[in-house]
C-alpha atoms as a PDB file:
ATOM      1  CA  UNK A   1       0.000   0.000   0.000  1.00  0.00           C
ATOM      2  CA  UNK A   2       1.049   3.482  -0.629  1.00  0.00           C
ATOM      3  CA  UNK A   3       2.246   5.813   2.222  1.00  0.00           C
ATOM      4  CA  UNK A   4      -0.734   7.984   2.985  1.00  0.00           C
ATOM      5  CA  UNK A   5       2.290  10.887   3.789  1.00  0.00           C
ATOM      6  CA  UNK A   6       2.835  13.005   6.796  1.00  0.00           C
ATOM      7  CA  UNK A   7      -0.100  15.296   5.734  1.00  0.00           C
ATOM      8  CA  UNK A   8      -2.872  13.063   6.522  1.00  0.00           C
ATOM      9  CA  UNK A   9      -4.903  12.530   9.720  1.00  0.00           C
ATOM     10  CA  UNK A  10      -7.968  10.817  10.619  1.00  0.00           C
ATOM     11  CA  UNK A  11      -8.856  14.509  11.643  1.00  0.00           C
ATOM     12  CA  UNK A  12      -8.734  15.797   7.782  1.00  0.00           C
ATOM     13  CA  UNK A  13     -12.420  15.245   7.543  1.00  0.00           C
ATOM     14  CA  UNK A  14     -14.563  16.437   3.874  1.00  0.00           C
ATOM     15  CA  UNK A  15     -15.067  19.837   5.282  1.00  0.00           C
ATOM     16  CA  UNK A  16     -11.496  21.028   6.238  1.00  0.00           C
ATOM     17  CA  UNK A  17      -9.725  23.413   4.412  1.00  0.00           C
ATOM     18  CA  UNK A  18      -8.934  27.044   4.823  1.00  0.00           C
ATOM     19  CA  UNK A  19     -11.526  27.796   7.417  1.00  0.00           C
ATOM     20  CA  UNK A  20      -9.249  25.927   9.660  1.00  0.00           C
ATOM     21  CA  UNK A  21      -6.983  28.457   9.881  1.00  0.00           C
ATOM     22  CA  UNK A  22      -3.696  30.098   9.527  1.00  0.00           C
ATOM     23  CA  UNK A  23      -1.241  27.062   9.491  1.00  0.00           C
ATOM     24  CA  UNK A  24      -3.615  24.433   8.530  1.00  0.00           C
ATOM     25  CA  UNK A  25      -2.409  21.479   6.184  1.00  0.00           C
ATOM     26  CA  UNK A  26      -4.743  23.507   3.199  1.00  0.00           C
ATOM     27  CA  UNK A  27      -3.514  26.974   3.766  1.00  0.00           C
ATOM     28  CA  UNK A  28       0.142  25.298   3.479  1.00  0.00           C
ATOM     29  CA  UNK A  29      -0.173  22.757   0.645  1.00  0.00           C
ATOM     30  CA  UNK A  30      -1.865  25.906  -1.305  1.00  0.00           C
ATOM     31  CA  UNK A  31       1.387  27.993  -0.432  1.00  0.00           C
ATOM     32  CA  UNK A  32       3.158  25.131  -2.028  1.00  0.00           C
ATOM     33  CA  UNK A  33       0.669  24.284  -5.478  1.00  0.00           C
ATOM     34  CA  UNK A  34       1.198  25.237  -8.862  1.00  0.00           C
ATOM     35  CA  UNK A  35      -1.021  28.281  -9.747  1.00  0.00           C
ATOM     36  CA  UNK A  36      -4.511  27.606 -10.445  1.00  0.00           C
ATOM     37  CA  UNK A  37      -4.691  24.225  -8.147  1.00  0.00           C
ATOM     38  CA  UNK A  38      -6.733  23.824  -5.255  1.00  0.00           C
ATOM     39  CA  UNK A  39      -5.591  21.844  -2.636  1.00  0.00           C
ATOM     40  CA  UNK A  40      -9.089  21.590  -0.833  1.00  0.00           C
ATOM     41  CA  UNK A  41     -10.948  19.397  -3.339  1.00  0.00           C
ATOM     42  CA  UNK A  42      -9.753  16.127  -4.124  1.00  0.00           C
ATOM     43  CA  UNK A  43      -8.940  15.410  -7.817  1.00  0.00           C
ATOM     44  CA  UNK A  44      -9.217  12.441  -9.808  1.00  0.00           C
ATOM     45  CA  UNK A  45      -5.688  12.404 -11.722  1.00  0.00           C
ATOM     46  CA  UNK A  46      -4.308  13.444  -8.289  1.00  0.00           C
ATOM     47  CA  UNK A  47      -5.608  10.160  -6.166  1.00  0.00           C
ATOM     48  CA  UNK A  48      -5.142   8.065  -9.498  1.00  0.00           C
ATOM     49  CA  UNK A  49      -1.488   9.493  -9.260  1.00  0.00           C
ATOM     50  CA  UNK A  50      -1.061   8.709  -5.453  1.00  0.00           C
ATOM     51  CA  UNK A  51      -2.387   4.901  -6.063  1.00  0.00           C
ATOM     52  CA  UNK A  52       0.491   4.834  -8.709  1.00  0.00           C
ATOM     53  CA  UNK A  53       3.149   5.716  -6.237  1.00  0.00           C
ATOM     54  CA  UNK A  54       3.375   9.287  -7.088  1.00  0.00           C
ATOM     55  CA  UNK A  55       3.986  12.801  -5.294  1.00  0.00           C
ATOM     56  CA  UNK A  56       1.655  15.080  -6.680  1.00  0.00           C
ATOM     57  CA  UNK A  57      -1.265  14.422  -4.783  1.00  0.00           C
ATOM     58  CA  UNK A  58      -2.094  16.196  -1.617  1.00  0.00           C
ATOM     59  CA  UNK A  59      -3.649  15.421   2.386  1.00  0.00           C
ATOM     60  CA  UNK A  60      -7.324  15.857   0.614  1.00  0.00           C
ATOM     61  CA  UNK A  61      -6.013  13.336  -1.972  1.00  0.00           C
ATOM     62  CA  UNK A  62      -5.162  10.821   0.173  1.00  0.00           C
ATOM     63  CA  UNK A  63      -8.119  11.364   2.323  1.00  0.00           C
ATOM     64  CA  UNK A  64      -9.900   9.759  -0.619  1.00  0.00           C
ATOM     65  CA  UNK A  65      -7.819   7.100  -1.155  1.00  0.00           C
ATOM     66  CA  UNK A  66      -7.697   6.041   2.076  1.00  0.00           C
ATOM     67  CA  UNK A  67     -11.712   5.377   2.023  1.00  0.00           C
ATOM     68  CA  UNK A  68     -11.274   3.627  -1.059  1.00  0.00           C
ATOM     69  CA  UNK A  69      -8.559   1.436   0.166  1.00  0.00           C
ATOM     70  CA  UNK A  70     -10.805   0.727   3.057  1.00  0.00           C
ATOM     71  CA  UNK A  71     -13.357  -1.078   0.376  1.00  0.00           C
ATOM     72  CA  UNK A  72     -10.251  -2.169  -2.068  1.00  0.00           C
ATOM     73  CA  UNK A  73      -7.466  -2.983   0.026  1.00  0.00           C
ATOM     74  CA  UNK A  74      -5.604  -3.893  -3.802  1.00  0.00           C
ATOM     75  CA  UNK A  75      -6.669  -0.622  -5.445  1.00  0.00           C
ATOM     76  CA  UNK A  76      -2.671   0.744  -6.245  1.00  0.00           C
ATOM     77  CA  UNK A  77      -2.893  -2.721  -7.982  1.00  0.00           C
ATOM     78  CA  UNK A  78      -5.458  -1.761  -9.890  1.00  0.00           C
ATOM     79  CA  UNK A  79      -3.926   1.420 -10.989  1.00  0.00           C
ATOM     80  CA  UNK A  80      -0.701  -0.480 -12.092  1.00  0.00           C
ATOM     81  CA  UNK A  81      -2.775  -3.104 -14.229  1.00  0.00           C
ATOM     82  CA  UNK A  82      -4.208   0.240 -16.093  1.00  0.00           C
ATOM     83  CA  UNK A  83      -0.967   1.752 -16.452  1.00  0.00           C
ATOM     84  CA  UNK A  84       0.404  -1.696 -17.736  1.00  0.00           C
ATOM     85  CA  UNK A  85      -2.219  -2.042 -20.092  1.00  0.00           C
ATOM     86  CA  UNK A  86      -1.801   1.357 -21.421  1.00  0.00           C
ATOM     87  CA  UNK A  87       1.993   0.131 -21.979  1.00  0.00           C
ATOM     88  CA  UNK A  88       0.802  -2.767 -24.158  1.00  0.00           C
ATOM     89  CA  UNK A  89      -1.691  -1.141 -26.148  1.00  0.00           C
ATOM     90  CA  UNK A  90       0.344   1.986 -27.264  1.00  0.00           C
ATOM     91  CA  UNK A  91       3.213  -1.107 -27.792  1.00  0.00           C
ATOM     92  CA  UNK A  92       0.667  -3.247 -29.891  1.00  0.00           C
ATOM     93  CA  UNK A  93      -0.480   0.043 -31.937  1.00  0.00           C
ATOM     94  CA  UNK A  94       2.445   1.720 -32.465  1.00  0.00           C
ATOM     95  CA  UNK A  95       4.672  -1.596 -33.346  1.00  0.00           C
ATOM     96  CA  UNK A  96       2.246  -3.560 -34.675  1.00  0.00           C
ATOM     97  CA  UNK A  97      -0.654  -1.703 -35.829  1.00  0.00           C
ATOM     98  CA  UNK A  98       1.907   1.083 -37.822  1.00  0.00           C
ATOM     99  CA  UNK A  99      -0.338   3.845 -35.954  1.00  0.00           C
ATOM    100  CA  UNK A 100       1.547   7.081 -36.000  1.00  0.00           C
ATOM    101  CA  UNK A 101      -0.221   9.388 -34.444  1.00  0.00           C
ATOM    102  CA  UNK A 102      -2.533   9.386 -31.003  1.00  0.00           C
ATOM    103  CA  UNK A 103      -4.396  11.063 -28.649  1.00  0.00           C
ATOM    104  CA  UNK A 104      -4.915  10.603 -25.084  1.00  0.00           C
ATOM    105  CA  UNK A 105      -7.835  11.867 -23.454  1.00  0.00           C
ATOM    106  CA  UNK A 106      -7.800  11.998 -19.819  1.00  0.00           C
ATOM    107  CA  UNK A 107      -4.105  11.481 -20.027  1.00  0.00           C
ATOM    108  CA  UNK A 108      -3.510  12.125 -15.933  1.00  0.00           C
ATOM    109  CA  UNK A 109      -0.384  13.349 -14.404  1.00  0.00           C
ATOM    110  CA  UNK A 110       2.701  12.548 -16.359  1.00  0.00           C
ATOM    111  CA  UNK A 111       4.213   9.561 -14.784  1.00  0.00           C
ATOM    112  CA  UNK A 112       7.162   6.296 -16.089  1.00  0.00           C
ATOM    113  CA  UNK A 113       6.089   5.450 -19.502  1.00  0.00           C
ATOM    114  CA  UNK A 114       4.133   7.847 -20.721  1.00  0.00           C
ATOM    115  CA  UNK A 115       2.548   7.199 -24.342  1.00  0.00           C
ATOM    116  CA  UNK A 116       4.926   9.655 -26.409  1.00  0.00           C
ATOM    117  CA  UNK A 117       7.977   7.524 -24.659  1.00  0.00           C
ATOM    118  CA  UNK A 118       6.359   4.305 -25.952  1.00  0.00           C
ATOM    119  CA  UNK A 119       4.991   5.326 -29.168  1.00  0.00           C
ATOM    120  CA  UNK A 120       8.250   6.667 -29.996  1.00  0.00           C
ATOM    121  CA  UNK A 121      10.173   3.650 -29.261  1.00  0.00           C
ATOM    122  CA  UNK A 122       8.386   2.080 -31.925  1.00  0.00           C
ATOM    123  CA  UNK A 123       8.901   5.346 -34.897  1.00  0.00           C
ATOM    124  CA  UNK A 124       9.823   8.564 -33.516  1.00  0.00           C
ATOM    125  CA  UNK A 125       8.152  10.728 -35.823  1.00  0.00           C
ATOM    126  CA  UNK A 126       4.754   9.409 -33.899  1.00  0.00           C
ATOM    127  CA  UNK A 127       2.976  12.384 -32.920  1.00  0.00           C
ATOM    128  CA  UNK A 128       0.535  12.019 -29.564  1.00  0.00           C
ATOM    129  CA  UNK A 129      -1.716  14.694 -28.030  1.00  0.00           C
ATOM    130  CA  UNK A 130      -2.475  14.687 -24.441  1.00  0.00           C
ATOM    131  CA  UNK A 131      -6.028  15.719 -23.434  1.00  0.00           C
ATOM    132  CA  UNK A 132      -6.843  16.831 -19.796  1.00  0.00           C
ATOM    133  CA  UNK A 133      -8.679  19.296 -17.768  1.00  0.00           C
ATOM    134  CA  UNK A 134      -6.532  19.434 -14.103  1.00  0.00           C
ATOM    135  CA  UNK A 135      -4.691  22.572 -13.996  1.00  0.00           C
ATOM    136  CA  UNK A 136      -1.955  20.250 -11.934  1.00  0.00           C
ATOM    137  CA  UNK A 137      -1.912  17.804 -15.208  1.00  0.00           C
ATOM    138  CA  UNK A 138      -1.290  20.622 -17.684  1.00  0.00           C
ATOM    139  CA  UNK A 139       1.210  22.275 -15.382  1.00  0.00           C
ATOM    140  CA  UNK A 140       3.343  18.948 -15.610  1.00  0.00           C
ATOM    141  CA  UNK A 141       2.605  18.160 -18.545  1.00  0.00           C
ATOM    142  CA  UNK A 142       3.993  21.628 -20.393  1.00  0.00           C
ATOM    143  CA  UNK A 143       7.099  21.209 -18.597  1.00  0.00           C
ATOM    144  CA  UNK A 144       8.089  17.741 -19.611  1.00  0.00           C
ATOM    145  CA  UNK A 145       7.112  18.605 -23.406  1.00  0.00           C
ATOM    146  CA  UNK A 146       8.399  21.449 -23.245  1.00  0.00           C
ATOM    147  CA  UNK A 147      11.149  20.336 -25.858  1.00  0.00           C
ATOM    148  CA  UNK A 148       9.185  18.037 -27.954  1.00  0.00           C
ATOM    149  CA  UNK A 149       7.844  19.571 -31.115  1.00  0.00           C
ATOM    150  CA  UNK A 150       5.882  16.023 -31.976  1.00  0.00           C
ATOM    151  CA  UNK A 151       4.031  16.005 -28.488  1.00  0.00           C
ATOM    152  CA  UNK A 152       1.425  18.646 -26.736  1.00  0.00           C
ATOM    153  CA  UNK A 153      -1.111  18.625 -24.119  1.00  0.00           C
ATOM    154  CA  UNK A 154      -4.248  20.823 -24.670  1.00  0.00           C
ATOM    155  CA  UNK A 155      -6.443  21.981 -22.100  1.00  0.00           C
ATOM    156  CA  UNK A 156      -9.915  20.467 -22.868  1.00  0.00           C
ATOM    157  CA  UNK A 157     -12.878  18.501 -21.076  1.00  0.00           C
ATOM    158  CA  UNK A 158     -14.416  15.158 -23.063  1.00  0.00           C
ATOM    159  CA  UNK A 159     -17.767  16.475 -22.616  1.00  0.00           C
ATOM    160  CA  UNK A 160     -17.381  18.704 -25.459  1.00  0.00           C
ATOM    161  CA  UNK A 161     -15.946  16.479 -28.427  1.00  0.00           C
ATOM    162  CA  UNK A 162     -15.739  19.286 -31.199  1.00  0.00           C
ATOM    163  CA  UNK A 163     -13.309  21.044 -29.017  1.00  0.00           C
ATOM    164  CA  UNK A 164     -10.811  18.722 -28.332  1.00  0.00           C
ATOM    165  CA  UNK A 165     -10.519  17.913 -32.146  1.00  0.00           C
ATOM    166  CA  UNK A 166     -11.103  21.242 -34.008  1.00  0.00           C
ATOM    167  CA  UNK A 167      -8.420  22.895 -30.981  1.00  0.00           C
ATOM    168  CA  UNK A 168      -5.705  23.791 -33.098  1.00  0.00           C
ATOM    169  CA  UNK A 169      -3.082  22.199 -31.343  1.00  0.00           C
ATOM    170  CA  UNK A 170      -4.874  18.821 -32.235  1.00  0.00           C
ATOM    171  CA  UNK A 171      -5.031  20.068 -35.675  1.00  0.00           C
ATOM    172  CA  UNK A 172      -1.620  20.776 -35.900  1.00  0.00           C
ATOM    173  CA  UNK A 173      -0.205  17.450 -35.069  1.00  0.00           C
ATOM    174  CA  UNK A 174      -3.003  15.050 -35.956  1.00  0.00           C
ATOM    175  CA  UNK A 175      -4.072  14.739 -39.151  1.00  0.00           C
ATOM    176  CA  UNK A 176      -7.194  13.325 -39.617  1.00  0.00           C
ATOM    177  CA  UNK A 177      -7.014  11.153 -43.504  1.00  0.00           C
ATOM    178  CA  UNK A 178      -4.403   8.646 -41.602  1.00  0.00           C
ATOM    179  CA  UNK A 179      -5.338   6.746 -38.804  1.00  0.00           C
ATOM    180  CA  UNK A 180      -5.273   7.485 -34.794  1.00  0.00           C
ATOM    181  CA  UNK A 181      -5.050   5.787 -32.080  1.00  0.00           C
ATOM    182  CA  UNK A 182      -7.862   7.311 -29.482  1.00  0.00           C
ATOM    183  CA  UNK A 183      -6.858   6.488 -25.959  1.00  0.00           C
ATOM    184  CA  UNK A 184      -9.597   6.405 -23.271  1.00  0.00           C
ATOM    185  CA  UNK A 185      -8.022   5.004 -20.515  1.00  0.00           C
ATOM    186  CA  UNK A 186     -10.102   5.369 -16.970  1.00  0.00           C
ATOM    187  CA  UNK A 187     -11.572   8.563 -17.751  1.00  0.00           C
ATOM    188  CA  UNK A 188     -15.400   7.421 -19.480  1.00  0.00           C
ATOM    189  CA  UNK A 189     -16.674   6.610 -16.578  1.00  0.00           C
ATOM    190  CA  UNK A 190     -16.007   9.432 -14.551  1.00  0.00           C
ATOM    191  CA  UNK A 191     -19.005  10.588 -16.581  1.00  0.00           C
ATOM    192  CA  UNK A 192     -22.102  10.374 -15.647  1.00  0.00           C
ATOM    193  CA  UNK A 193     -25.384   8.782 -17.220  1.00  0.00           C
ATOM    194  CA  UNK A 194     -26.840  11.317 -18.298  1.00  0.00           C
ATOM    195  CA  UNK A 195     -23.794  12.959 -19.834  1.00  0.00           C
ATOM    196  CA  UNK A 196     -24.189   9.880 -22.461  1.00  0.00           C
ATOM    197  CA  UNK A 197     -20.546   8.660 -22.688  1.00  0.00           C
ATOM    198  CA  UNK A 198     -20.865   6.230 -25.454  1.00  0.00           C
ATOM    199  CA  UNK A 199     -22.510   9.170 -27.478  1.00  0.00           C
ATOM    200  CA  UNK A 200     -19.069  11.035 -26.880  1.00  0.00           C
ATOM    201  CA  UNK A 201     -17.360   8.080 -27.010  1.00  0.00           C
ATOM    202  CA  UNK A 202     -19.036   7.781 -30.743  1.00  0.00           C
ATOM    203  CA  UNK A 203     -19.066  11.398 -31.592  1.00  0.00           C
ATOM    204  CA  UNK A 204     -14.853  11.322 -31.125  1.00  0.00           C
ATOM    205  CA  UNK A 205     -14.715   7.853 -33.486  1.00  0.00           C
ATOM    206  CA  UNK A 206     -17.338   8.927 -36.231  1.00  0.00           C
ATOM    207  CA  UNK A 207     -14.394  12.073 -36.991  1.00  0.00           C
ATOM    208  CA  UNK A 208     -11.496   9.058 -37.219  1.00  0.00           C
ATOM    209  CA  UNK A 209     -10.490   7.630 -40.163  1.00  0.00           C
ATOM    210  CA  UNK A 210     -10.660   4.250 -41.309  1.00  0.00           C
ATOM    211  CA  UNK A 211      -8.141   1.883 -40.173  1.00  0.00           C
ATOM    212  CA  UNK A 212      -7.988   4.067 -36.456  1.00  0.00           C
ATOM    213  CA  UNK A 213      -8.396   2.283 -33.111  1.00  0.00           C
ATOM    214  CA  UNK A 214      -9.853   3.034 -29.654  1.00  0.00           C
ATOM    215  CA  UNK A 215      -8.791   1.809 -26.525  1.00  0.00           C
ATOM    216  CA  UNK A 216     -10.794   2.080 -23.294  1.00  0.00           C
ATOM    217  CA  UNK A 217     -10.670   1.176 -19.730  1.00  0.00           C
ATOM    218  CA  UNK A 218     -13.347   1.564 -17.433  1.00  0.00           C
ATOM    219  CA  UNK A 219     -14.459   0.478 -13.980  1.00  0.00           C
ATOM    220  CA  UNK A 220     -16.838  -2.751 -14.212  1.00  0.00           C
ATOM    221  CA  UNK A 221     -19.364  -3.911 -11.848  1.00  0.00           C
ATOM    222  CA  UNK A 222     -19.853  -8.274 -12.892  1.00  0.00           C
ATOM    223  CA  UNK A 223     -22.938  -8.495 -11.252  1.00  0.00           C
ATOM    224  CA  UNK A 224     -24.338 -11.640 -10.692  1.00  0.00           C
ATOM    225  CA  UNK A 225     -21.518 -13.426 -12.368  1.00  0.00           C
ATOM    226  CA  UNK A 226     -19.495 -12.059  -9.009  1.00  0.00           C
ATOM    227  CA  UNK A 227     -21.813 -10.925  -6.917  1.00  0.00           C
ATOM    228  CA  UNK A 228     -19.366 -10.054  -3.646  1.00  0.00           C
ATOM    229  CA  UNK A 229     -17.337  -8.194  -6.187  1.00  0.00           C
ATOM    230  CA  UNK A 230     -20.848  -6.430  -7.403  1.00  0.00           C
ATOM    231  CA  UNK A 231     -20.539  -4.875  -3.704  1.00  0.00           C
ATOM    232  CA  UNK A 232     -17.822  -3.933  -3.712  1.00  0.00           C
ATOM    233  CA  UNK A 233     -18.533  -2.388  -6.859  1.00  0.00           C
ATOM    234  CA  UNK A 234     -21.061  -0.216  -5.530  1.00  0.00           C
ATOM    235  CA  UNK A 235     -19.049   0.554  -2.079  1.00  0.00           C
ATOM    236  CA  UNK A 236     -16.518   2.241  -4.382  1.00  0.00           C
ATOM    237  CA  UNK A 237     -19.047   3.959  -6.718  1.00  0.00           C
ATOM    238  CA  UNK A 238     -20.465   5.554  -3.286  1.00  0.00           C
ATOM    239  CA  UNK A 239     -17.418   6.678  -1.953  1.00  0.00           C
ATOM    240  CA  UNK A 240     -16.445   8.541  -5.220  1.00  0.00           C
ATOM    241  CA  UNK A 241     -19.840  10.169  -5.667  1.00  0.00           C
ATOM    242  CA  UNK A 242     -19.443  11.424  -2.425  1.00  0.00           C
ATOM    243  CA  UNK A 243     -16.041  12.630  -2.639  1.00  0.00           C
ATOM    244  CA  UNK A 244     -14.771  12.732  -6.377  1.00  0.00           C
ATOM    245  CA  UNK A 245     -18.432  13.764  -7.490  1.00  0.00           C
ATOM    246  CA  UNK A 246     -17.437  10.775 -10.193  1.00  0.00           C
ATOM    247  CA  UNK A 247     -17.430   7.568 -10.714  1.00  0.00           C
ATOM    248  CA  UNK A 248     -19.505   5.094 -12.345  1.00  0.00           C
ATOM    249  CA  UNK A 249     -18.856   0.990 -12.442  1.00  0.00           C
ATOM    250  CA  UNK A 250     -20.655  -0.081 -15.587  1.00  0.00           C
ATOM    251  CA  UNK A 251     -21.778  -3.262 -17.090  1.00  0.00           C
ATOM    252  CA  UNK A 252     -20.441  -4.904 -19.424  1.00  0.00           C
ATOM    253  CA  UNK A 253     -23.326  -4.370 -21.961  1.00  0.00           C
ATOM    254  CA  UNK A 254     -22.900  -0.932 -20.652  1.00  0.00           C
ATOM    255  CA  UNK A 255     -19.070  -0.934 -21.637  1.00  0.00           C
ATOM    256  CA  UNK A 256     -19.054  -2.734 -24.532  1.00  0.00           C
ATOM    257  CA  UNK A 257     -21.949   0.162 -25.911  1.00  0.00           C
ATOM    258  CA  UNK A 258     -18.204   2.390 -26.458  1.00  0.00           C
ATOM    259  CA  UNK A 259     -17.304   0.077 -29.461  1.00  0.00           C
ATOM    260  CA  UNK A 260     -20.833  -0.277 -31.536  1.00  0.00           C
ATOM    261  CA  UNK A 261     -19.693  -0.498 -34.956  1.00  0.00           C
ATOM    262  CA  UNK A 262     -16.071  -1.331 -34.176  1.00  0.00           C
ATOM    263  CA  UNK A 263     -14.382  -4.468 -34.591  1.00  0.00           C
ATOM    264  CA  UNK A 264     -13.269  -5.412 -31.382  1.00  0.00           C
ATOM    265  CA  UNK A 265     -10.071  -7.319 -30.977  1.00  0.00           C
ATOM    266  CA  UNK A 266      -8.969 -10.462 -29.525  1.00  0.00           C
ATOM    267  CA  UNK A 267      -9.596 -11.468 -26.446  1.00  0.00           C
ATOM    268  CA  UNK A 268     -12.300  -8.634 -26.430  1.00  0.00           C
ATOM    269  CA  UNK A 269     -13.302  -7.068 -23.007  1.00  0.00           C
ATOM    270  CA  UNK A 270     -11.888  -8.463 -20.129  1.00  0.00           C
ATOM    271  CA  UNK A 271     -10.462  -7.834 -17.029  1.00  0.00           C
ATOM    272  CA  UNK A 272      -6.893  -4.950 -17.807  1.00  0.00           C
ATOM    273  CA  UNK A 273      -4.242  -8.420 -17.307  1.00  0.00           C
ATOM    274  CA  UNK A 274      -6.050 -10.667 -19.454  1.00  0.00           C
ATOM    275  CA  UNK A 275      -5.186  -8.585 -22.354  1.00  0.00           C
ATOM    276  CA  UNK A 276      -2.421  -9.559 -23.868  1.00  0.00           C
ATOM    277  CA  UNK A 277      -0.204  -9.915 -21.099  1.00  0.00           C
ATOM    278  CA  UNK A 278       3.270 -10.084 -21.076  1.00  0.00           C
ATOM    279  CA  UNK A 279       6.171 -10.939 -18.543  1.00  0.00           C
ATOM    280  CA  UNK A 280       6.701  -7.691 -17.620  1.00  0.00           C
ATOM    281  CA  UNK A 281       3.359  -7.095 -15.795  1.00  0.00           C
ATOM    282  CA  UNK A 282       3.554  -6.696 -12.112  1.00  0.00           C
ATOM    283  CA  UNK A 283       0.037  -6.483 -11.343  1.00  0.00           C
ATOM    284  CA  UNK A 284      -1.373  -9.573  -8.684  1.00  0.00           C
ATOM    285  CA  UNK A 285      -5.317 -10.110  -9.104  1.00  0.00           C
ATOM    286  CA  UNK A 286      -7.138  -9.069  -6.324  1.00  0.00           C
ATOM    287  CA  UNK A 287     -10.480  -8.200  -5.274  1.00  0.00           C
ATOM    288  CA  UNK A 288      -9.992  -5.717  -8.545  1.00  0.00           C
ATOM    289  CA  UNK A 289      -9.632  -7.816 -10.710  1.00  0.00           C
ATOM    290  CA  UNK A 290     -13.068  -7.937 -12.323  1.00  0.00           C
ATOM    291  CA  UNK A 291     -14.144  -4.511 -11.494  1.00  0.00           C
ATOM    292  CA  UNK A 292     -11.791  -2.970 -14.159  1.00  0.00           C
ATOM    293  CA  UNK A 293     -11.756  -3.907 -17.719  1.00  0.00           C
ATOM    294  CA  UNK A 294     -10.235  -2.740 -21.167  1.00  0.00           C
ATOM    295  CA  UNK A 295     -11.120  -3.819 -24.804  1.00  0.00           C
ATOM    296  CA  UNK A 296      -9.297  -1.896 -28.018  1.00  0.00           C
ATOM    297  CA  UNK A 297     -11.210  -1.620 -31.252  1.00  0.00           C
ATOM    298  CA  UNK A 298     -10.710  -0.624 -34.892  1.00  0.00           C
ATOM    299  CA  UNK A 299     -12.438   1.295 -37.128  1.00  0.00           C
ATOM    300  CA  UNK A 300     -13.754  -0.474 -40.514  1.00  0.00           C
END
């Protein structure tokens, strides 16, 4: 399990912040944030990025992990499955697939193997745009492209599709007669129902060529097929409603919904190990396992 850091407390409860006072864990940790972060709401790339390891997540941060660690004891694991998947898709597309170009919505804090570092392994003339919203993501993410002409991150939220592709940053590096590589990794269901994620999800493929590929992963409640994983399911949803505002663990009908039209690859959608695995992986199954799942798709 992670260290939860010297800044959290069983004291740090949902409503503390700057009210507390002068020399409270918020007022400090604000001192100390980029501009335009706010250390008093928890933030999905930042908890994703303590689960990973990481140090750019703050005492509100962990506060959330800490619940959901209470309900997933393996939940860092479950982070480092995604992140390994991510590795082998970007590995399949960009080796195998010839894809040349990407872009990663969602993308989270920069972190070891990023998709521009794998992509360009495999040609480095691959171009990848990084999609996020978190003024902490685009803060990091500016600075370590900085020097990379062939790689940008673009300040844009995945409810509003036309955005992120008509934003002339995408336009200048992606072009849209060859095929992409759209990467949705953990970030479609942090929408809600209503918001209709597979419309957006469709919306972003129906402007892709042929021959382009998507790649999701998404939370997963089994249901009856596991049903003491199905609780668990919902014990997590409720704690990041409450806390994240987010969080949705879908079906698989639900899930699969993303790739109508698509043809899905082998072995389809299934729990983030089970695809294509390779010795490398360091993820153990755990009470996880089944509640996050990942499929890739290509465009006919």
């Amino acid at each position: 399990m992670p260290d939860l850091g010297p800044d959290f407390g069983p004291d740090l409860g949902p409503d503390s912040g700057p009210d507390n006072g002068p020399g409270s864990w918020a007022d400090s940790e604000q001192e100390r944030a980029p501009k335009g972060v706010d250390t008093t709401k928890p933030s999905v790339s930042r908890v994703y990025d303590f689960m990973l390891g990481g140090k750019d997540n703050y005492a509100v941060d962990r506060q959330v992990a800490a619940m959901a660690l209470e309900v997933a004891p393996d939940a860092p694991e479950a982070a480092q499955a995604n992140r390994e998947f991510l590795g082998r898709v970007v590995r399949f597309l960009a080796a195998e697939a010839g894809i040349r170009q990407f872009i990663d919505i969602g993308s989270g804090l920069p972190t070891q193997g990023n998709v521009h570092e794998i992509a360009k392994s495999a040609a480095e003339d691959t171009r990848v745009v990084y999609v996020d919203h978190d003024p902490i993501v685009l803060v990091h993410g500016r600075a370590l492209l900085a020097v990379d002409d062939g790689t940008t991150i673009v300040e844009a939220d995945l409810r509003h599709p036309a955005a992120i592709l008509d934003h002339p940053e995408v336009q200048r590096l992606i072009d849209f007669d060859q095929p992409v590589g759209l990467l949705m990794f953990a970030i479609l269901h942090h929408l809600a129902d209503d918001e209709d994620p597979a419309g957006i999800a469709a919306r972003m493929v129906e402007r892709l060529p042929s021959g382009s590929y998507l790649a999701v992963s998404h939370f997963h409640n089994p249901g009856l097929e596991h049903p003491e994983v199905s609780k668990q399911a919902f014990a997590a949803e409720k704690i990041f409603n409450e806390t994240l505002g987010t969080g949705r663990w879908r079906t698989r009908e639900e899930i699969l919904a993303y790739f109508d039209g698509l043809e899905l690859l082998e072995p389809g959608l299934v729990p983030l190990p089970e695809w294509r695995p390779d010795s490398d992986d360091r993820a153990e199954p755990g009470i996880t396992y089944h509640t996050f799942v990942g499929a890739v798709a290509r465009k006919p």
